[in-house]
PDB file of N, CA and C in Angstrom:
ATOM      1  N   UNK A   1       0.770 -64.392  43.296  1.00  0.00           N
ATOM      2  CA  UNK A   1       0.172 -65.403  44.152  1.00  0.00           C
ATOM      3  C   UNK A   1      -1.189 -64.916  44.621  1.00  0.00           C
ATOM      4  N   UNK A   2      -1.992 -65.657  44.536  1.00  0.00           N
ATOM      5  CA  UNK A   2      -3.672 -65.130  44.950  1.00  0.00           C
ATOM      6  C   UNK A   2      -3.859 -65.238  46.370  1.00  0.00           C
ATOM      7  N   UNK A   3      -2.770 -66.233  46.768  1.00  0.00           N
ATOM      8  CA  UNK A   3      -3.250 -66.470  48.720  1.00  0.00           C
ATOM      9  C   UNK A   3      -2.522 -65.412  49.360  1.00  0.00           C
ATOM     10  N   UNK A   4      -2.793 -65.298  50.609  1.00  0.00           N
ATOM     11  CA  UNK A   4      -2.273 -64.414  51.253  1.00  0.00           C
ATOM     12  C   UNK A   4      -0.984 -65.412  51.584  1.00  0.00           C
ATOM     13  N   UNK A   5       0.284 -64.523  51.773  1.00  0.00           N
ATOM     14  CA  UNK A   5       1.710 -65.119  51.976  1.00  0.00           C
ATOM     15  C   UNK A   5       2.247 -64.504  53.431  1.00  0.00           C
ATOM     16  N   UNK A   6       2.845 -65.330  54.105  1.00  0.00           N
ATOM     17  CA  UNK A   6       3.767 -64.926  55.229  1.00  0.00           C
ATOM     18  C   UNK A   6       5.343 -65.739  54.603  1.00  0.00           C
ATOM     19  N   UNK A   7       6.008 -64.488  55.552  1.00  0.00           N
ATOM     20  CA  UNK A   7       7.461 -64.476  55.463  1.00  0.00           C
ATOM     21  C   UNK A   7       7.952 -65.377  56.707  1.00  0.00           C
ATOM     22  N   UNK A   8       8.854 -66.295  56.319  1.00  0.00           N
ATOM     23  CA  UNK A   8       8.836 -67.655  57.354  1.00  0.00           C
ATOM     24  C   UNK A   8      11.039 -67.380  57.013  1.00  0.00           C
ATOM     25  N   UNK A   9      11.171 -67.894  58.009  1.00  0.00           N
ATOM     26  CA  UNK A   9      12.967 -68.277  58.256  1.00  0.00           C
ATOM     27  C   UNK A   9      12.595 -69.718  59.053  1.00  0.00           C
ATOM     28  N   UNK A  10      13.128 -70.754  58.057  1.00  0.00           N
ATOM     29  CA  UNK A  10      13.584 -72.107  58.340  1.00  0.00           C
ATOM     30  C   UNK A  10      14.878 -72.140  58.746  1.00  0.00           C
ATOM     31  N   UNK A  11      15.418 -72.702  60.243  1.00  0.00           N
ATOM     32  CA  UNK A  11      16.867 -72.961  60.922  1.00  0.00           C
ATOM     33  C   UNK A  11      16.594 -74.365  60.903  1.00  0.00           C
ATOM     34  N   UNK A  12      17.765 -74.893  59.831  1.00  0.00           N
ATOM     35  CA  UNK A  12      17.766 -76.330  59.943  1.00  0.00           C
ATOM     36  C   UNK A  12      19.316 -76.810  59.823  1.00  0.00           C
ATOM     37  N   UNK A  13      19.314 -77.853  60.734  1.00  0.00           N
ATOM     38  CA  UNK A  13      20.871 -78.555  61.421  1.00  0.00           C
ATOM     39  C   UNK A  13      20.625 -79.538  60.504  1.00  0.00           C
ATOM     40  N   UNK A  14      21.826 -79.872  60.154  1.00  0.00           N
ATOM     41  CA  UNK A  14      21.690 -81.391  59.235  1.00  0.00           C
ATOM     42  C   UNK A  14      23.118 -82.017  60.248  1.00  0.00           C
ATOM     43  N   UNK A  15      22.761 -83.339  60.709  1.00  0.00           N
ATOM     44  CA  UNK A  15      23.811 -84.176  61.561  1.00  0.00           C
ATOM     45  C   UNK A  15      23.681 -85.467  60.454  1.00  0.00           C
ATOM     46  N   UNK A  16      22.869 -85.743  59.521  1.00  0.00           N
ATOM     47  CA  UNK A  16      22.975 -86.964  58.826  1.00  0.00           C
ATOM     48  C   UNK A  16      23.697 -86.660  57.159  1.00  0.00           C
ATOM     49  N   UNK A  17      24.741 -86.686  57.230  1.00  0.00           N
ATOM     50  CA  UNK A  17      24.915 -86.374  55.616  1.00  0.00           C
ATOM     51  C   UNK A  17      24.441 -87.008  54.437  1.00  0.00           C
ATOM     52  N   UNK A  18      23.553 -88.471  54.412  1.00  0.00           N
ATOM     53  CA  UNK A  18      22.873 -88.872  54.131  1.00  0.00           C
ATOM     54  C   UNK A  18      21.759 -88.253  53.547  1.00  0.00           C
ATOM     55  N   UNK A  19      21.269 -87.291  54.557  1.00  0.00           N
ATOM     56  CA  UNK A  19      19.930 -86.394  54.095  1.00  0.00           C
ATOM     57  C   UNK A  19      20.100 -85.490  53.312  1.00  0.00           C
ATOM     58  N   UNK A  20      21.179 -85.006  52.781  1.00  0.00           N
ATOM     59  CA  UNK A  20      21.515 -83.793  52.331  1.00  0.00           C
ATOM     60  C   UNK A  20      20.914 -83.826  50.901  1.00  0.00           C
ATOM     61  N   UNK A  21      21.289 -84.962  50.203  1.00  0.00           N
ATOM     62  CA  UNK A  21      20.314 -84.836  48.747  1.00  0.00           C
ATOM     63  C   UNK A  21      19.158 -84.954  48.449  1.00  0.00           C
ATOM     64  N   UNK A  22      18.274 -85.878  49.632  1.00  0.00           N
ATOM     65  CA  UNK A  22      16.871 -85.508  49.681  1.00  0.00           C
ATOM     66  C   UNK A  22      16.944 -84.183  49.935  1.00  0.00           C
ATOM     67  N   UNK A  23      17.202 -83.541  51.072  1.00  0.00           N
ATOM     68  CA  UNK A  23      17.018 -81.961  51.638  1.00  0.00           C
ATOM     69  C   UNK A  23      17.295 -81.320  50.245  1.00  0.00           C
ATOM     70  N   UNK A  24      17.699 -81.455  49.576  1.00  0.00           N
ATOM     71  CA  UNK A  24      18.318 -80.421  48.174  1.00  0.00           C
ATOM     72  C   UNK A  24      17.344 -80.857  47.617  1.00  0.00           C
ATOM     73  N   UNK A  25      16.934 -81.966  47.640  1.00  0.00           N
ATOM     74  CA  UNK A  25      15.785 -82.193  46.115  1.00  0.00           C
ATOM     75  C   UNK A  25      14.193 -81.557  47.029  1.00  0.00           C
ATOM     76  N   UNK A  26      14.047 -81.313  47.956  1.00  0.00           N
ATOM     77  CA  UNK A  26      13.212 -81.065  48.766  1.00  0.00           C
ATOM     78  C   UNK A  26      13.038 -79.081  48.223  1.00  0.00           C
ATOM     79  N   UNK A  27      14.250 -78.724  48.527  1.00  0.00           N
ATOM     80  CA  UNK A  27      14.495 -77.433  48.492  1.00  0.00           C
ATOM     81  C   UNK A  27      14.517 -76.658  47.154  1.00  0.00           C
ATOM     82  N   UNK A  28      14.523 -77.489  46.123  1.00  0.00           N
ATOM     83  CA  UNK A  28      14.237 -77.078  44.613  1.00  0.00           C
ATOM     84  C   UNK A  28      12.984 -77.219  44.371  1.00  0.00           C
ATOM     85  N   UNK A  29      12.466 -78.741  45.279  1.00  0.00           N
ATOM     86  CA  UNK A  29      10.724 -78.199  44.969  1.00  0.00           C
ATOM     87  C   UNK A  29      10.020 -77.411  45.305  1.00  0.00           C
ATOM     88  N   UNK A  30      10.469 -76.389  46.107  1.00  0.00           N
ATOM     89  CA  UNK A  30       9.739 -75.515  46.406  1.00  0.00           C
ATOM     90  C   UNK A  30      10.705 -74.294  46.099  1.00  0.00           C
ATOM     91  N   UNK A  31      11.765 -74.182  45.584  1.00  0.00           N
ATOM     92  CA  UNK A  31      12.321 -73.045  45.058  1.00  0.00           C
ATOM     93  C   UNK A  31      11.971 -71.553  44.848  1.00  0.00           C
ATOM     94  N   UNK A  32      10.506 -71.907  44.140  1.00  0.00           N
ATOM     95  CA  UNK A  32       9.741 -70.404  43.779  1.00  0.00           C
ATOM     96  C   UNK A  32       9.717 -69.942  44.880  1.00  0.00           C
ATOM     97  N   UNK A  33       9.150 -70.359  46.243  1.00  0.00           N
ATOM     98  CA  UNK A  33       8.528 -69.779  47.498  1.00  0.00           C
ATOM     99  C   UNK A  33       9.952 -69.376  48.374  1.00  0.00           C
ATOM    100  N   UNK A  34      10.995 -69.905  47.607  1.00  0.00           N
ATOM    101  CA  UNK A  34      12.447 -69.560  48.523  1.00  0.00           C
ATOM    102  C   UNK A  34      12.945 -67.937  47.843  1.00  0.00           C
ATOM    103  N   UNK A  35      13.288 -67.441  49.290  1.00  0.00           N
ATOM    104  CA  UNK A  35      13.843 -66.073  48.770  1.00  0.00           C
ATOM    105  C   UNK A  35      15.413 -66.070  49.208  1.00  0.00           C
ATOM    106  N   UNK A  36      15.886 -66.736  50.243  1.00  0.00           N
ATOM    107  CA  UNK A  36      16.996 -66.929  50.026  1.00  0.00           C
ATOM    108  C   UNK A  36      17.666 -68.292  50.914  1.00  0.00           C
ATOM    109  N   UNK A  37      18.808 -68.061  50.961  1.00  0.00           N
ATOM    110  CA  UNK A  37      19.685 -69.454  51.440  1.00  0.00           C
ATOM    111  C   UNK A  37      20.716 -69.387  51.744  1.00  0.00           C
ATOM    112  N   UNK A  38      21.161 -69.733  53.349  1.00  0.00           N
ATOM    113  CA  UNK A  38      22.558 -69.323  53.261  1.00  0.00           C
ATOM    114  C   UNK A  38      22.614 -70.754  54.070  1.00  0.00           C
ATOM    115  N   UNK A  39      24.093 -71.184  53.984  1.00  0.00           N
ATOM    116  CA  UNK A  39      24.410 -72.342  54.316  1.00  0.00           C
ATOM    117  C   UNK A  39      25.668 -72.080  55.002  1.00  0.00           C
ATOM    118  N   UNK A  40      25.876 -73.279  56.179  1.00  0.00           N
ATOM    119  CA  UNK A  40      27.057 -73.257  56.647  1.00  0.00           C
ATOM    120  C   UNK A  40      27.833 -74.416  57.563  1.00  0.00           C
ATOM    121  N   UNK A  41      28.859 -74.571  57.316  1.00  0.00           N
ATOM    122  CA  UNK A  41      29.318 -76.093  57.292  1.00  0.00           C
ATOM    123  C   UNK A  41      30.524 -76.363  58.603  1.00  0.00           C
ATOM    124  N   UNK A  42      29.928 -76.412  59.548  1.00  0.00           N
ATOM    125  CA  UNK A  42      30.930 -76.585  60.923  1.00  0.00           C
ATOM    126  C   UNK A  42      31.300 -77.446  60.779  1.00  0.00           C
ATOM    127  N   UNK A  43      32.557 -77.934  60.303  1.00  0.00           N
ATOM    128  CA  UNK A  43      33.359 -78.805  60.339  1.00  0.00           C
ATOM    129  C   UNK A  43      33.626 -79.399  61.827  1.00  0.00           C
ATOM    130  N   UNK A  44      33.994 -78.513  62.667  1.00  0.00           N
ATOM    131  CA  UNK A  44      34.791 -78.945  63.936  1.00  0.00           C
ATOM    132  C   UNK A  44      33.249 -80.127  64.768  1.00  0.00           C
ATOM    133  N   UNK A  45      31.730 -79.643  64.117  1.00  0.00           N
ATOM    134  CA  UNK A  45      31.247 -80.728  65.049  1.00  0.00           C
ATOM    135  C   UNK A  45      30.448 -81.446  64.222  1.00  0.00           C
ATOM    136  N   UNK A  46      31.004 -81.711  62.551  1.00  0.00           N
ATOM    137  CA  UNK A  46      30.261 -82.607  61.966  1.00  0.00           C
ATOM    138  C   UNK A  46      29.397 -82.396  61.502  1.00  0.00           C
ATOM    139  N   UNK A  47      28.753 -81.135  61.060  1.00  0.00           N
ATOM    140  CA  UNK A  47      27.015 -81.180  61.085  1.00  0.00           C
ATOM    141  C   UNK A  47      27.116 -79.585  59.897  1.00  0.00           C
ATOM    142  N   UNK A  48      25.704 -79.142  59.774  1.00  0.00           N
ATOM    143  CA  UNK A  48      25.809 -78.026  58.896  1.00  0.00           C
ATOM    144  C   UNK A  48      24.667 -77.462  58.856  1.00  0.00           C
ATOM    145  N   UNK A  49      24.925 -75.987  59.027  1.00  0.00           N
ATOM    146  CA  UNK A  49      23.312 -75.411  60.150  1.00  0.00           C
ATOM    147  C   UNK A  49      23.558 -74.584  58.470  1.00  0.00           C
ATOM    148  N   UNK A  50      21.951 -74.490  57.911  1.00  0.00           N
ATOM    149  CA  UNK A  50      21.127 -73.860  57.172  1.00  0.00           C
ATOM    150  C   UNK A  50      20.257 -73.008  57.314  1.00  0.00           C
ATOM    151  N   UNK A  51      19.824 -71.931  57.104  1.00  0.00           N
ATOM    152  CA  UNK A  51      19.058 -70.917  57.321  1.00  0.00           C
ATOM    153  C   UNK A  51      18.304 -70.841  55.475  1.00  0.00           C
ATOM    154  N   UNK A  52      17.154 -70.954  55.655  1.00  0.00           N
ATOM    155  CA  UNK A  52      15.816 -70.301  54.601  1.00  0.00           C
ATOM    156  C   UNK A  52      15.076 -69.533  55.005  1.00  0.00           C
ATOM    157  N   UNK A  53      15.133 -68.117  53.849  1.00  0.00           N
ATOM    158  CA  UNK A  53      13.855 -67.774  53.839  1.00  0.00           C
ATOM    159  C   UNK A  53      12.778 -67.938  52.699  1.00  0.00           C
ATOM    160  N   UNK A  54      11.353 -67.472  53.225  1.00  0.00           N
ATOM    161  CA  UNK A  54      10.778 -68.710  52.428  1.00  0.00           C
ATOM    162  C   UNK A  54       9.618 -67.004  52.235  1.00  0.00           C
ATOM    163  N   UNK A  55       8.847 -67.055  51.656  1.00  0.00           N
ATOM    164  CA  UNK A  55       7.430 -66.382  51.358  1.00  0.00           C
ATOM    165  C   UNK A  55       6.718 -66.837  50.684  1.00  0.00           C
ATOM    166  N   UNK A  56       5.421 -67.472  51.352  1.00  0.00           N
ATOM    167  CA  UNK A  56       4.740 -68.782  50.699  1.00  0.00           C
ATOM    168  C   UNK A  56       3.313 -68.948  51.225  1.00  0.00           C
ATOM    169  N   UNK A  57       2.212 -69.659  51.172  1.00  0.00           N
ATOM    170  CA  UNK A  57       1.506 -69.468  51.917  1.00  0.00           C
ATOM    171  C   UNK A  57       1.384 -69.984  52.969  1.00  0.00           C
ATOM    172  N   UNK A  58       0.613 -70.230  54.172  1.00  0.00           N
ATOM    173  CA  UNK A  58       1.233 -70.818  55.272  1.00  0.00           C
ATOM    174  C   UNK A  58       1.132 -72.785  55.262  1.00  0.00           C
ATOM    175  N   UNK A  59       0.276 -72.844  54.644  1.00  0.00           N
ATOM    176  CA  UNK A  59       0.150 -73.794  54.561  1.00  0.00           C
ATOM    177  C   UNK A  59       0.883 -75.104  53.351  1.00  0.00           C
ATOM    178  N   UNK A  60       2.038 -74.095  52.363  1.00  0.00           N
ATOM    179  CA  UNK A  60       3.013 -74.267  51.795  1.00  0.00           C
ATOM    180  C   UNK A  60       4.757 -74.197  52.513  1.00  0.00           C
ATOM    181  N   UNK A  61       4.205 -73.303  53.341  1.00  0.00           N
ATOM    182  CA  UNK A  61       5.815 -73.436  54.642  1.00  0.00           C
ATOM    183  C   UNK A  61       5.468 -74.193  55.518  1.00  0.00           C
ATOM    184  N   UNK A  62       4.459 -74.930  56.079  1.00  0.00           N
ATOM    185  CA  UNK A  62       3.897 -76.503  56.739  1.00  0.00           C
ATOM    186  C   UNK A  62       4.358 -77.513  55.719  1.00  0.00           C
ATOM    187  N   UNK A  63       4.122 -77.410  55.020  1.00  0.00           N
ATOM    188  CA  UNK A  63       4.565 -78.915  54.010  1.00  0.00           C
ATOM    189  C   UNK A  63       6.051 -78.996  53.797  1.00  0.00           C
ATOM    190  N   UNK A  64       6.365 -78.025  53.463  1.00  0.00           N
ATOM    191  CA  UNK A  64       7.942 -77.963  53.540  1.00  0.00           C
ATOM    192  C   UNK A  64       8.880 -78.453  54.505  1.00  0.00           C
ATOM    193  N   UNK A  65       8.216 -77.568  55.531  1.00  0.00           N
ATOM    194  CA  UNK A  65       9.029 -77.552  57.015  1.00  0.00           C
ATOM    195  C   UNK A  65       8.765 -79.328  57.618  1.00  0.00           C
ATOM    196  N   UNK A  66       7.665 -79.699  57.370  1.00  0.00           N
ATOM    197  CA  UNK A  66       7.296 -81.195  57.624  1.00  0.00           C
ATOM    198  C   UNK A  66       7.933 -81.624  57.148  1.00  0.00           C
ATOM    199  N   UNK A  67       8.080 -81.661  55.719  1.00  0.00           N
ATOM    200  CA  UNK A  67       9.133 -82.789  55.096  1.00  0.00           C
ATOM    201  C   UNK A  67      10.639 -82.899  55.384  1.00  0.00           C
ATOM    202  N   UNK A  68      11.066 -81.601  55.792  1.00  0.00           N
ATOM    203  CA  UNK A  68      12.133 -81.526  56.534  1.00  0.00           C
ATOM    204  C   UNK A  68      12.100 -82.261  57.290  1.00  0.00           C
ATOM    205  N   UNK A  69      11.590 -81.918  58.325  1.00  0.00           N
ATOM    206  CA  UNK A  69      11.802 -82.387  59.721  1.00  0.00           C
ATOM    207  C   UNK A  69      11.859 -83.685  59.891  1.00  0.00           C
ATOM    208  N   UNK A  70      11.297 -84.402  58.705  1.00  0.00           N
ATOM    209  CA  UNK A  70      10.936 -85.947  58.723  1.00  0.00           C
ATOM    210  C   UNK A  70      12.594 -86.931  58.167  1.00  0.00           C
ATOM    211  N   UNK A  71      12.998 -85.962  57.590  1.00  0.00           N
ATOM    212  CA  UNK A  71      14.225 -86.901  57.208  1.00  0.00           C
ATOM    213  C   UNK A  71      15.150 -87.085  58.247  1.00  0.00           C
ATOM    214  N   UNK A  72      15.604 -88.272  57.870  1.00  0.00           N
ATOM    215  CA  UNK A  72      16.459 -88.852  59.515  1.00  0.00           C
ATOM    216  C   UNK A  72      18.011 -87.623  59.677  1.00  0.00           C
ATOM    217  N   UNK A  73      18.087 -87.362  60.780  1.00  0.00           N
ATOM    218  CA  UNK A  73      19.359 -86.851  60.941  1.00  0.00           C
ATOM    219  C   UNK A  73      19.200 -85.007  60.325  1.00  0.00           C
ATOM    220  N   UNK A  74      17.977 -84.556  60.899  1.00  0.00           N
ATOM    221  CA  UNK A  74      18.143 -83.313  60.262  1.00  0.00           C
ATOM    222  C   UNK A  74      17.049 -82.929  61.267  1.00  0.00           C
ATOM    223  N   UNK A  75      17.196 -81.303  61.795  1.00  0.00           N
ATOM    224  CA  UNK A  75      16.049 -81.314  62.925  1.00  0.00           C
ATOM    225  C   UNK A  75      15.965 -79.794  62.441  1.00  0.00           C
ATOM    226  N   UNK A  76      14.790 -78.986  62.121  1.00  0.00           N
ATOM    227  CA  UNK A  76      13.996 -78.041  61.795  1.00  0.00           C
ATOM    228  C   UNK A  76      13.294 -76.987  62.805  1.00  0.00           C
ATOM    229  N   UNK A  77      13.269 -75.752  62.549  1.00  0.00           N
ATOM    230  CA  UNK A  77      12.362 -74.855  63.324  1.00  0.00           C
ATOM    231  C   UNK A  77      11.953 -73.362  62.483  1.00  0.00           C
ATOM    232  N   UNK A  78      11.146 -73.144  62.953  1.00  0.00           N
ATOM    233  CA  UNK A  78      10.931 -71.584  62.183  1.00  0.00           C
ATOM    234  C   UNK A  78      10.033 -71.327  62.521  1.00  0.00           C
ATOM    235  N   UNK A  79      10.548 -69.905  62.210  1.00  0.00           N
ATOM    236  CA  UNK A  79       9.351 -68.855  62.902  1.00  0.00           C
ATOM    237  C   UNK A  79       9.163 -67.795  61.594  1.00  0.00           C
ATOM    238  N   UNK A  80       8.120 -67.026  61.951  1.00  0.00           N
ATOM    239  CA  UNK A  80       7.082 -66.503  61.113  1.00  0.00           C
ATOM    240  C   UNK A  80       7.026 -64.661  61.475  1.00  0.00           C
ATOM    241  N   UNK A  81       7.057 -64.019  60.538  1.00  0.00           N
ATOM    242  CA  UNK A  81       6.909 -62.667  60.557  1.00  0.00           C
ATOM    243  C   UNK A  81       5.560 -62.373  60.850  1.00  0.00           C
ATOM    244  N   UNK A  82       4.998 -61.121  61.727  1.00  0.00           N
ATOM    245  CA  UNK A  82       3.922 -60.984  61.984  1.00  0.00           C
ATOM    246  C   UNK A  82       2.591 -60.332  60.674  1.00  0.00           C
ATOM    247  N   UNK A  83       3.338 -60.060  59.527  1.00  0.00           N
ATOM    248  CA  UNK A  83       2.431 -60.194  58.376  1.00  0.00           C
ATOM    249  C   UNK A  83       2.546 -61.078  57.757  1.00  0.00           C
TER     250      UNK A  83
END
């Protein structure tokens, strides 16, 4: 990669199960910049909290994290390593 990259962790709740196959088709488009993925599925309150990490440039973990955040029933945050 020629840009400079930061290391980003996306915490994202999904309450709409609806969103889940956009969110997947979302998450393959940017695949390369994903380093990992762990998923997890609370049954007892309906919903299913996701964790990404991402190394990308910053302005490639903005587009991402936006498009997240935009689908109904799914709410996003992340924070950023200091390199």
């Amino acid at each position: 990669m020629s840009e400079d990259t930061r290391v980003a962790l996306a915490a994202i709740i999904v309450e709409n199960l609806d969103s889940v196959e956009p969110l997947n088709k979302l998450l393959h488009e940017y695949s390369p910049y994903i380093i990992g993925r762990m998923g997890i599925p609370y049954k007892e309150k309906g919903i299913s909290i996701i964790s990404i990490a991402i190394d990308a440039p910053q302005n490639i973990i903005s587009a991402l994290t936006g498009k997240i955040g935009r689908l109904p029933g799914i709410t996003t945050k992340t924070t950023y390593s200091n390199h």
